[in-house]
PDB file of N, CA and C in Angstrom:
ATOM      1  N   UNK A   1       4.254  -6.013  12.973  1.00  0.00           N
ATOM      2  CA  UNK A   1       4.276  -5.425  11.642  1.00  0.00           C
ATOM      3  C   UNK A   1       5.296  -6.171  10.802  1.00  0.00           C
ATOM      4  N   UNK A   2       4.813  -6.240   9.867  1.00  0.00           N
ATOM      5  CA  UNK A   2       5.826  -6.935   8.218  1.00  0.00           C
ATOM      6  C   UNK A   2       6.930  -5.769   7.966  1.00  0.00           C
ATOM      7  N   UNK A   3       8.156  -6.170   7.898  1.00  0.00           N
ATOM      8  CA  UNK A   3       8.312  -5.150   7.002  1.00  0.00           C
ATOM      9  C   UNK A   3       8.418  -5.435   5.795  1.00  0.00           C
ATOM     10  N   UNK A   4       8.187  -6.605   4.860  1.00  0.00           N
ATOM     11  CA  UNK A   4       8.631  -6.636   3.750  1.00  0.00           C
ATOM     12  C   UNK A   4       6.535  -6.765   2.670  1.00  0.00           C
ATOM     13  N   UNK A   5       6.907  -6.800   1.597  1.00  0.00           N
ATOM     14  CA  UNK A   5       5.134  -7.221   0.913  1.00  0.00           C
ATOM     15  C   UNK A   5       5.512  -8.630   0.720  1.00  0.00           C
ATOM     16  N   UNK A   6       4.250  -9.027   1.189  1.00  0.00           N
ATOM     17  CA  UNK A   6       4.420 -10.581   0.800  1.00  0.00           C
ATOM     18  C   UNK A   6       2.934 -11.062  -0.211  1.00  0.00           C
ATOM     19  N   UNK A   7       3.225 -12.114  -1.065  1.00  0.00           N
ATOM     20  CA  UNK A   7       1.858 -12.125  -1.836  1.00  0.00           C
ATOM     21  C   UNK A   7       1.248 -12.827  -1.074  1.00  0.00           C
ATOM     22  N   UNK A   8      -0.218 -12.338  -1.384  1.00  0.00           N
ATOM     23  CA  UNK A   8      -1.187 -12.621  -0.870  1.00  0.00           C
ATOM     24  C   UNK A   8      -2.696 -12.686  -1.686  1.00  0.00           C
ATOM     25  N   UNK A   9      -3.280 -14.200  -1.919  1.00  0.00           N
ATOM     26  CA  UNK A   9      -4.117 -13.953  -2.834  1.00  0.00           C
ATOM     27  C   UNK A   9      -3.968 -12.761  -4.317  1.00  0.00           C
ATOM     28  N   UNK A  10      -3.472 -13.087  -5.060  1.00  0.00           N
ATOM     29  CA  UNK A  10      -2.957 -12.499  -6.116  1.00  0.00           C
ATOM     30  C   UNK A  10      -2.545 -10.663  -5.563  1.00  0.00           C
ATOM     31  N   UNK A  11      -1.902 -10.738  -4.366  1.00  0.00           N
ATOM     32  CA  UNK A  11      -1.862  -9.120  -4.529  1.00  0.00           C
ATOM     33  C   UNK A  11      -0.334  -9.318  -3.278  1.00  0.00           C
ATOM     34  N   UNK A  12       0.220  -7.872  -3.751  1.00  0.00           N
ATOM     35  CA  UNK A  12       1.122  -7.902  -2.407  1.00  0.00           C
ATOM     36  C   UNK A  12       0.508  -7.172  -1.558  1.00  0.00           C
ATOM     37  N   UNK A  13       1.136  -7.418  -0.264  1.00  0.00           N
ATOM     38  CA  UNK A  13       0.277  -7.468   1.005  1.00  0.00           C
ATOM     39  C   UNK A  13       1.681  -6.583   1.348  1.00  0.00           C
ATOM     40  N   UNK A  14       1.339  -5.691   2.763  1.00  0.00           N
ATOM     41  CA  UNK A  14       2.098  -5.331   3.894  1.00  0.00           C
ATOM     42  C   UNK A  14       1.135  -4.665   5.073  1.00  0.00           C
ATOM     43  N   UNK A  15       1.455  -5.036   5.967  1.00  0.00           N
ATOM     44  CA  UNK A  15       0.547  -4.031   7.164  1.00  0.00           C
ATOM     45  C   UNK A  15       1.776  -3.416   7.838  1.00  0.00           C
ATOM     46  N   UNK A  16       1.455  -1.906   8.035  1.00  0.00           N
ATOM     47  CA  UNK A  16       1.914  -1.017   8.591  1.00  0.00           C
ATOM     48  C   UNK A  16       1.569  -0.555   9.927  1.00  0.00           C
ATOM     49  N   UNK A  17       1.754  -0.435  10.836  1.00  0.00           N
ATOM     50  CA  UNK A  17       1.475   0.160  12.730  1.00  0.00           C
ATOM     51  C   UNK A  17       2.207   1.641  12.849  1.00  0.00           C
ATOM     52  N   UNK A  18       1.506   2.218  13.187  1.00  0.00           N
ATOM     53  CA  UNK A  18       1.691   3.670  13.576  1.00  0.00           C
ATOM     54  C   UNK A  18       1.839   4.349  14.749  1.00  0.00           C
ATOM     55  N   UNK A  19       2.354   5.424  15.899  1.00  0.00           N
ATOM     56  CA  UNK A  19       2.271   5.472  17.027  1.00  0.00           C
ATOM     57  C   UNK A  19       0.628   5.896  17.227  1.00  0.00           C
ATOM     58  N   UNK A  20       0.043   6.859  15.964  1.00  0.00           N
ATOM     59  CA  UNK A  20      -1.429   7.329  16.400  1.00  0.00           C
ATOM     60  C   UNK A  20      -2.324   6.979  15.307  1.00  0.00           C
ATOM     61  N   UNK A  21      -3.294   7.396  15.543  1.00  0.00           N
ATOM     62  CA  UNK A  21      -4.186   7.534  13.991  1.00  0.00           C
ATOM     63  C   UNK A  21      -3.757   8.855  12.890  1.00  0.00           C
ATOM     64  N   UNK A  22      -3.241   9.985  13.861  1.00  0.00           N
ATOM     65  CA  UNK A  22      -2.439  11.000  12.693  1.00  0.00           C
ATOM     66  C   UNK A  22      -1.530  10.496  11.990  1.00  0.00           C
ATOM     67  N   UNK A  23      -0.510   9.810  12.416  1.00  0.00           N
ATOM     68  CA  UNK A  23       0.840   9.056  11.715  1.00  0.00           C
ATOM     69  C   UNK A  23       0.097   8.369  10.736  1.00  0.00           C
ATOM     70  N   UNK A  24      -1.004   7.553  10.707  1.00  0.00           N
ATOM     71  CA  UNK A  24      -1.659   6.551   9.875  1.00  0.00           C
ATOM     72  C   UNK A  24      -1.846   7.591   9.000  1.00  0.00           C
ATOM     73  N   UNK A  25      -2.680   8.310   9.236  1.00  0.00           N
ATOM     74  CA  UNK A  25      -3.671   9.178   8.252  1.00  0.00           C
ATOM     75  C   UNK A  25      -2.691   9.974   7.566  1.00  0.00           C
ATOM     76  N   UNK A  26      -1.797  10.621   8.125  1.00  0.00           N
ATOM     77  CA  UNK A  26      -0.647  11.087   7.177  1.00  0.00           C
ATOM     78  C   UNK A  26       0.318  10.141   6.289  1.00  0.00           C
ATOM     79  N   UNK A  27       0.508   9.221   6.648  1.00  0.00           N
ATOM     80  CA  UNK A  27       1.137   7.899   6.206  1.00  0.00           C
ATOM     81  C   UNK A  27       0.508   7.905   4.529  1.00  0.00           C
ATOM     82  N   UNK A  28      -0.905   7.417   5.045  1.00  0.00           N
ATOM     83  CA  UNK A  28      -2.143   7.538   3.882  1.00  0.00           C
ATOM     84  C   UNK A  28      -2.325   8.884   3.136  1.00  0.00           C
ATOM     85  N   UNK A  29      -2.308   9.626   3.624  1.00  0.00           N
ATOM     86  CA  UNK A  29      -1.966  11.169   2.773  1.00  0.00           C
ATOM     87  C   UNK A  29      -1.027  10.807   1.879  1.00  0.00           C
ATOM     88  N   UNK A  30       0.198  10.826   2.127  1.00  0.00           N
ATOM     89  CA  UNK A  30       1.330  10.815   1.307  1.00  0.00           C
ATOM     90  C   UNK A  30       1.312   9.546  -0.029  1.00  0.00           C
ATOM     91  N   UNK A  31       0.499   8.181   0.535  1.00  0.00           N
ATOM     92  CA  UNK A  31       0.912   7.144  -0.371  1.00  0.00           C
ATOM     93  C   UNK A  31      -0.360   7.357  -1.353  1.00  0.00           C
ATOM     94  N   UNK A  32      -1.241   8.652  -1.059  1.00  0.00           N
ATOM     95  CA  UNK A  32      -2.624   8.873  -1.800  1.00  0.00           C
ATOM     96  C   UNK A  32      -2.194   9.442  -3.075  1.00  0.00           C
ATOM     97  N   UNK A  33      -0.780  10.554  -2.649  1.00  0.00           N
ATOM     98  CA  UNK A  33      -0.288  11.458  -3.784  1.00  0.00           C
ATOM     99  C   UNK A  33       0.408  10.630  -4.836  1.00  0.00           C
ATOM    100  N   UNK A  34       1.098   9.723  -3.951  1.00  0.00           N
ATOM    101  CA  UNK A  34       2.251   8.644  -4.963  1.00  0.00           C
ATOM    102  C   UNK A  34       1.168   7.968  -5.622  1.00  0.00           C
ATOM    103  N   UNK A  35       0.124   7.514  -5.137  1.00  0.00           N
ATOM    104  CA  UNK A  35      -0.667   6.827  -6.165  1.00  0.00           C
ATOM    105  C   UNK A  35      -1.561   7.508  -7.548  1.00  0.00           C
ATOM    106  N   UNK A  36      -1.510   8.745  -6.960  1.00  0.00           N
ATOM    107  CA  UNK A  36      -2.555   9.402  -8.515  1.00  0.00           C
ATOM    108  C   UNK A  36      -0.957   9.979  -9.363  1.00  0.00           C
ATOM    109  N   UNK A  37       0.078  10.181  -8.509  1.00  0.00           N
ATOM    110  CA  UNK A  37       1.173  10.579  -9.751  1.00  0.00           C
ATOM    111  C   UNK A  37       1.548   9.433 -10.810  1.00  0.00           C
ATOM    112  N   UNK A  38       1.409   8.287 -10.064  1.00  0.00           N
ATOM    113  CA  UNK A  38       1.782   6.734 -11.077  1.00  0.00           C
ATOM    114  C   UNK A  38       0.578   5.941 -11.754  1.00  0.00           C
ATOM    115  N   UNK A  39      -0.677   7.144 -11.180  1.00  0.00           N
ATOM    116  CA  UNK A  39      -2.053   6.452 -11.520  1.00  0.00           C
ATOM    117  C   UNK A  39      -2.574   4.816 -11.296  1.00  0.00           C
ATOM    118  N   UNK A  40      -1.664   4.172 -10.216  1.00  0.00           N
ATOM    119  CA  UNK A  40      -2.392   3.391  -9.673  1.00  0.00           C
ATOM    120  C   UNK A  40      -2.669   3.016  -8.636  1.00  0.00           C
ATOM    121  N   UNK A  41      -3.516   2.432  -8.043  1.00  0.00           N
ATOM    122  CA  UNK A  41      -4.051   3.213  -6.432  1.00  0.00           C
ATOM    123  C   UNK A  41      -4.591   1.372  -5.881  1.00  0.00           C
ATOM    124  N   UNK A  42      -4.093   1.733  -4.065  1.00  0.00           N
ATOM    125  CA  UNK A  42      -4.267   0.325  -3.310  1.00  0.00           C
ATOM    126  C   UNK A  42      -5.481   0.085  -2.893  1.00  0.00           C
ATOM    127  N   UNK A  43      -5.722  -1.247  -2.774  1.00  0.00           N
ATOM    128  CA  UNK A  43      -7.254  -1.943  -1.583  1.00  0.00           C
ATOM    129  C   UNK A  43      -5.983  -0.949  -0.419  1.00  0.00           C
ATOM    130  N   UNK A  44      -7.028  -0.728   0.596  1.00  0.00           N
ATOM    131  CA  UNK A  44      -6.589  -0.623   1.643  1.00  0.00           C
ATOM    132  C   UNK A  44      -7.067  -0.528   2.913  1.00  0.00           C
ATOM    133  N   UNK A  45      -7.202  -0.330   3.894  1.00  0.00           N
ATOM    134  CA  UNK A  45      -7.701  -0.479   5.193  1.00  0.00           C
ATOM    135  C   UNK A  45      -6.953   0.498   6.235  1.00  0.00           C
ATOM    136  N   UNK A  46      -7.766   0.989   6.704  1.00  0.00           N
ATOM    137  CA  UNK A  46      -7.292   1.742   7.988  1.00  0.00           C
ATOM    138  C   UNK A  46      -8.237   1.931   9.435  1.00  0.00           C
ATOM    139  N   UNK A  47      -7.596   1.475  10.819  1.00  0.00           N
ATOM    140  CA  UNK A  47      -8.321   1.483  12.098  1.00  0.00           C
ATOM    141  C   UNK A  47      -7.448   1.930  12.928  1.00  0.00           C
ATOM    142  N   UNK A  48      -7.562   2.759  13.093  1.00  0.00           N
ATOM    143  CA  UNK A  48      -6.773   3.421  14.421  1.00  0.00           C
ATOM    144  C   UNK A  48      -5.201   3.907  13.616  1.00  0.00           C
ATOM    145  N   UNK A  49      -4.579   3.442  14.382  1.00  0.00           N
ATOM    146  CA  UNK A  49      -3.060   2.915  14.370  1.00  0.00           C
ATOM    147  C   UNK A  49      -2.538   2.197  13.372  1.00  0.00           C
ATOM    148  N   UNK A  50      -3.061   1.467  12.373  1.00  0.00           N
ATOM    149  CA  UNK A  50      -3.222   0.156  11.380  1.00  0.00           C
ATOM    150  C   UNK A  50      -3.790   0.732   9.856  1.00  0.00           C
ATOM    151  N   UNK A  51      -2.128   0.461   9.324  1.00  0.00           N
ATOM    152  CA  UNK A  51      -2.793   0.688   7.904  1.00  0.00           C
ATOM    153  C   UNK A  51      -2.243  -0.751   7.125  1.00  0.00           C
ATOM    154  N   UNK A  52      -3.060  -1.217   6.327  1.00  0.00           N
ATOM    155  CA  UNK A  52      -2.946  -2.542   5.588  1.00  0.00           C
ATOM    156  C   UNK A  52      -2.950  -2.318   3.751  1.00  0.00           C
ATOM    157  N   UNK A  53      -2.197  -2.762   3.434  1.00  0.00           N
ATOM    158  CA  UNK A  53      -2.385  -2.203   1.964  1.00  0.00           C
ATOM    159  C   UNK A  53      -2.040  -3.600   1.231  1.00  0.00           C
ATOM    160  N   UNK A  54      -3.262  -3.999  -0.276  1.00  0.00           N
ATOM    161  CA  UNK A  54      -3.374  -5.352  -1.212  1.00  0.00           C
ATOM    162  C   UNK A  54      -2.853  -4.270  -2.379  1.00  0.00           C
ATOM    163  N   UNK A  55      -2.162  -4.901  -3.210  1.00  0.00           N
ATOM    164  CA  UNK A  55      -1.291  -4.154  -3.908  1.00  0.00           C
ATOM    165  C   UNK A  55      -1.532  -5.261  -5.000  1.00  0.00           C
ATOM    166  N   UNK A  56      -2.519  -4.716  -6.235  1.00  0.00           N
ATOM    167  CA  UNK A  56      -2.727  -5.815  -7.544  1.00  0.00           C
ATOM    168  C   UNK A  56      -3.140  -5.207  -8.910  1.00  0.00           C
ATOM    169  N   UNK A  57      -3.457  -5.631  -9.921  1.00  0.00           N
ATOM    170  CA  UNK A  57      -3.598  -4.644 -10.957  1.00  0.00           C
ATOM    171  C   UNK A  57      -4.802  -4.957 -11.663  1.00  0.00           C
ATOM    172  N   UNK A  58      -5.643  -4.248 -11.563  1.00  0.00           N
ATOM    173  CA  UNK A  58      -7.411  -4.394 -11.482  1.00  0.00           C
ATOM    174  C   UNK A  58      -7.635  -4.651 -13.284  1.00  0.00           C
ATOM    175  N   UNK A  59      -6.840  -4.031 -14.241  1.00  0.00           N
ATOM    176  CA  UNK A  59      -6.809  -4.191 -14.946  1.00  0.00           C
ATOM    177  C   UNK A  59      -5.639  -5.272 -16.131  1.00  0.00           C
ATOM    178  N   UNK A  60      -5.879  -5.737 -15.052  1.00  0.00           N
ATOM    179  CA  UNK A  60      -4.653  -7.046 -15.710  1.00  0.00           C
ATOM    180  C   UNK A  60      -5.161  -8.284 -15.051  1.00  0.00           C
ATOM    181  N   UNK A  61      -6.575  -8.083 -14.670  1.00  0.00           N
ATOM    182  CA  UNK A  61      -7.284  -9.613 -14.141  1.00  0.00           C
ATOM    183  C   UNK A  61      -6.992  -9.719 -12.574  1.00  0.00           C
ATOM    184  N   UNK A  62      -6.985  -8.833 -12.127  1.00  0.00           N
ATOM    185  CA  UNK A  62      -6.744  -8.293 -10.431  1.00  0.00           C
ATOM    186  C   UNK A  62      -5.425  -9.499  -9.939  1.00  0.00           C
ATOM    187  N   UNK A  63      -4.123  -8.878 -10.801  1.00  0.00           N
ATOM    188  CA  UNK A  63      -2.759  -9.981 -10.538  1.00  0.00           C
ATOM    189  C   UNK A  63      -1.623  -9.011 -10.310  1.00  0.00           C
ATOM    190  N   UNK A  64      -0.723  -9.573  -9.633  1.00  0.00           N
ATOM    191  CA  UNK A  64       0.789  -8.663  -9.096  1.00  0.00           C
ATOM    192  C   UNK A  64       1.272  -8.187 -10.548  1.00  0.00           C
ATOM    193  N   UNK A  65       1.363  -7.014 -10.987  1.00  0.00           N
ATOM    194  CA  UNK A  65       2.278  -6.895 -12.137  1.00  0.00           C
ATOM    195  C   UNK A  65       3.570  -5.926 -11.925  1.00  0.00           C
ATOM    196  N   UNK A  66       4.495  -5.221 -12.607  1.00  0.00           N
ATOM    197  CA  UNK A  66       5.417  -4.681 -12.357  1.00  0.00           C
ATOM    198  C   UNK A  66       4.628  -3.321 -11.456  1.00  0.00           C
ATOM    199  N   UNK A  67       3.329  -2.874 -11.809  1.00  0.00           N
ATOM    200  CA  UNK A  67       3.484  -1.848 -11.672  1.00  0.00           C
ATOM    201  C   UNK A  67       2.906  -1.657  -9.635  1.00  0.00           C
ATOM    202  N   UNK A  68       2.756  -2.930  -9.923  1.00  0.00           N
ATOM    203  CA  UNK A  68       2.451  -3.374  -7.948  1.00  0.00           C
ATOM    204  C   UNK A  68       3.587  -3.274  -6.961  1.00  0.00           C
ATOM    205  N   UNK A  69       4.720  -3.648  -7.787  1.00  0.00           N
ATOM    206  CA  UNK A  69       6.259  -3.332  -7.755  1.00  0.00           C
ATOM    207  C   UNK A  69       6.844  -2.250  -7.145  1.00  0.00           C
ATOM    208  N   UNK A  70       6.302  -1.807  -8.233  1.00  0.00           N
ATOM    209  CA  UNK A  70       7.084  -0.395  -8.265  1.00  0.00           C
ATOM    210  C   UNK A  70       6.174   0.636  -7.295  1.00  0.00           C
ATOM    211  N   UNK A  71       4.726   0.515  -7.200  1.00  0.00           N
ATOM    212  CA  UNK A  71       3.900   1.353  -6.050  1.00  0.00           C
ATOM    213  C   UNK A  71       4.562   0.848  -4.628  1.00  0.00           C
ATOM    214  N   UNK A  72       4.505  -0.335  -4.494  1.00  0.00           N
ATOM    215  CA  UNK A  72       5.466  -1.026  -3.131  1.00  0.00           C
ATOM    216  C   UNK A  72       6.676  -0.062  -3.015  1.00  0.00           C
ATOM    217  N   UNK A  73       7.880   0.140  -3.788  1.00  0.00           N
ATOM    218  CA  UNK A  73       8.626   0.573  -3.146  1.00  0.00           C
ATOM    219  C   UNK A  73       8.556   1.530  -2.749  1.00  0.00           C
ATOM    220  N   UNK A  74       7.782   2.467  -3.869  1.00  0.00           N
ATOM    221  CA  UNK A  74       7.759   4.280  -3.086  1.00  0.00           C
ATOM    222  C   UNK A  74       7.111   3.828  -2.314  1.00  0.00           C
ATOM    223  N   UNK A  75       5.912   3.671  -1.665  1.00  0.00           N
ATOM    224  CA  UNK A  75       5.586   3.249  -0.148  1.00  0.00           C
ATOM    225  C   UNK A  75       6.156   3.195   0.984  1.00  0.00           C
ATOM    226  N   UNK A  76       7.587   2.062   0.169  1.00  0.00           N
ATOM    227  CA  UNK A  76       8.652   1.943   1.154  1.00  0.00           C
ATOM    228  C   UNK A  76       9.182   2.702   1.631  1.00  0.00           C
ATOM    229  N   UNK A  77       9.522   3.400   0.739  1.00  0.00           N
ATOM    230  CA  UNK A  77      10.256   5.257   0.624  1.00  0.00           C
ATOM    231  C   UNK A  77       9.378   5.955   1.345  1.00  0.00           C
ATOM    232  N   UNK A  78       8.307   6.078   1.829  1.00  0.00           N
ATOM    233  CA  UNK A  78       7.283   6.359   2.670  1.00  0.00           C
ATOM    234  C   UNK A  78       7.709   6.329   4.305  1.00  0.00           C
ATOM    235  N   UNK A  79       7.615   5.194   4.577  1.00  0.00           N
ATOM    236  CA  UNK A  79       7.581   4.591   5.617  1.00  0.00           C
ATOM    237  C   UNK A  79       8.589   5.445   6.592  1.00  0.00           C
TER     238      UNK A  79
END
């Protein structure tokens, strides 16, 4: 696991590892709420244990902007 976002194809990237699929899925619960309170929301992926999140701004020509930033850290604050 990363711990930091790194760019990736115009987006920040981090993959996250979990002990279960509940930890994931709650993980994802929580970063679901942070995203409709700041109204902007990740690509993301989840299998098992494995959550992966592209972090870009769909309306700014799908590119890193502040507000990719700032969803990254509460995330962090997540974790």
């Amino acid at each position: 696991m990363t711990n930091k976002w790194t760019p990736q194809n115009n987006s920040l990237y981090r993959k996250f590892i979990f002990r279960d699929f509940n930890a994931a899925f709650s993980f994802m619960t929580r970063v679901a709420l942070i995203s409709e309170k700041l109204g902007h929301h990740p690509t993301w992926t989840n299998t098992w244990n494995t959550v992966e999140i592209w972090l870009s701004t769909h309306d700014a020509g799908n590119i890193i902007t502040e507000k990719d930033h700032l969803l990254a850290e509460k995330i962090n604050e997540v974790e």
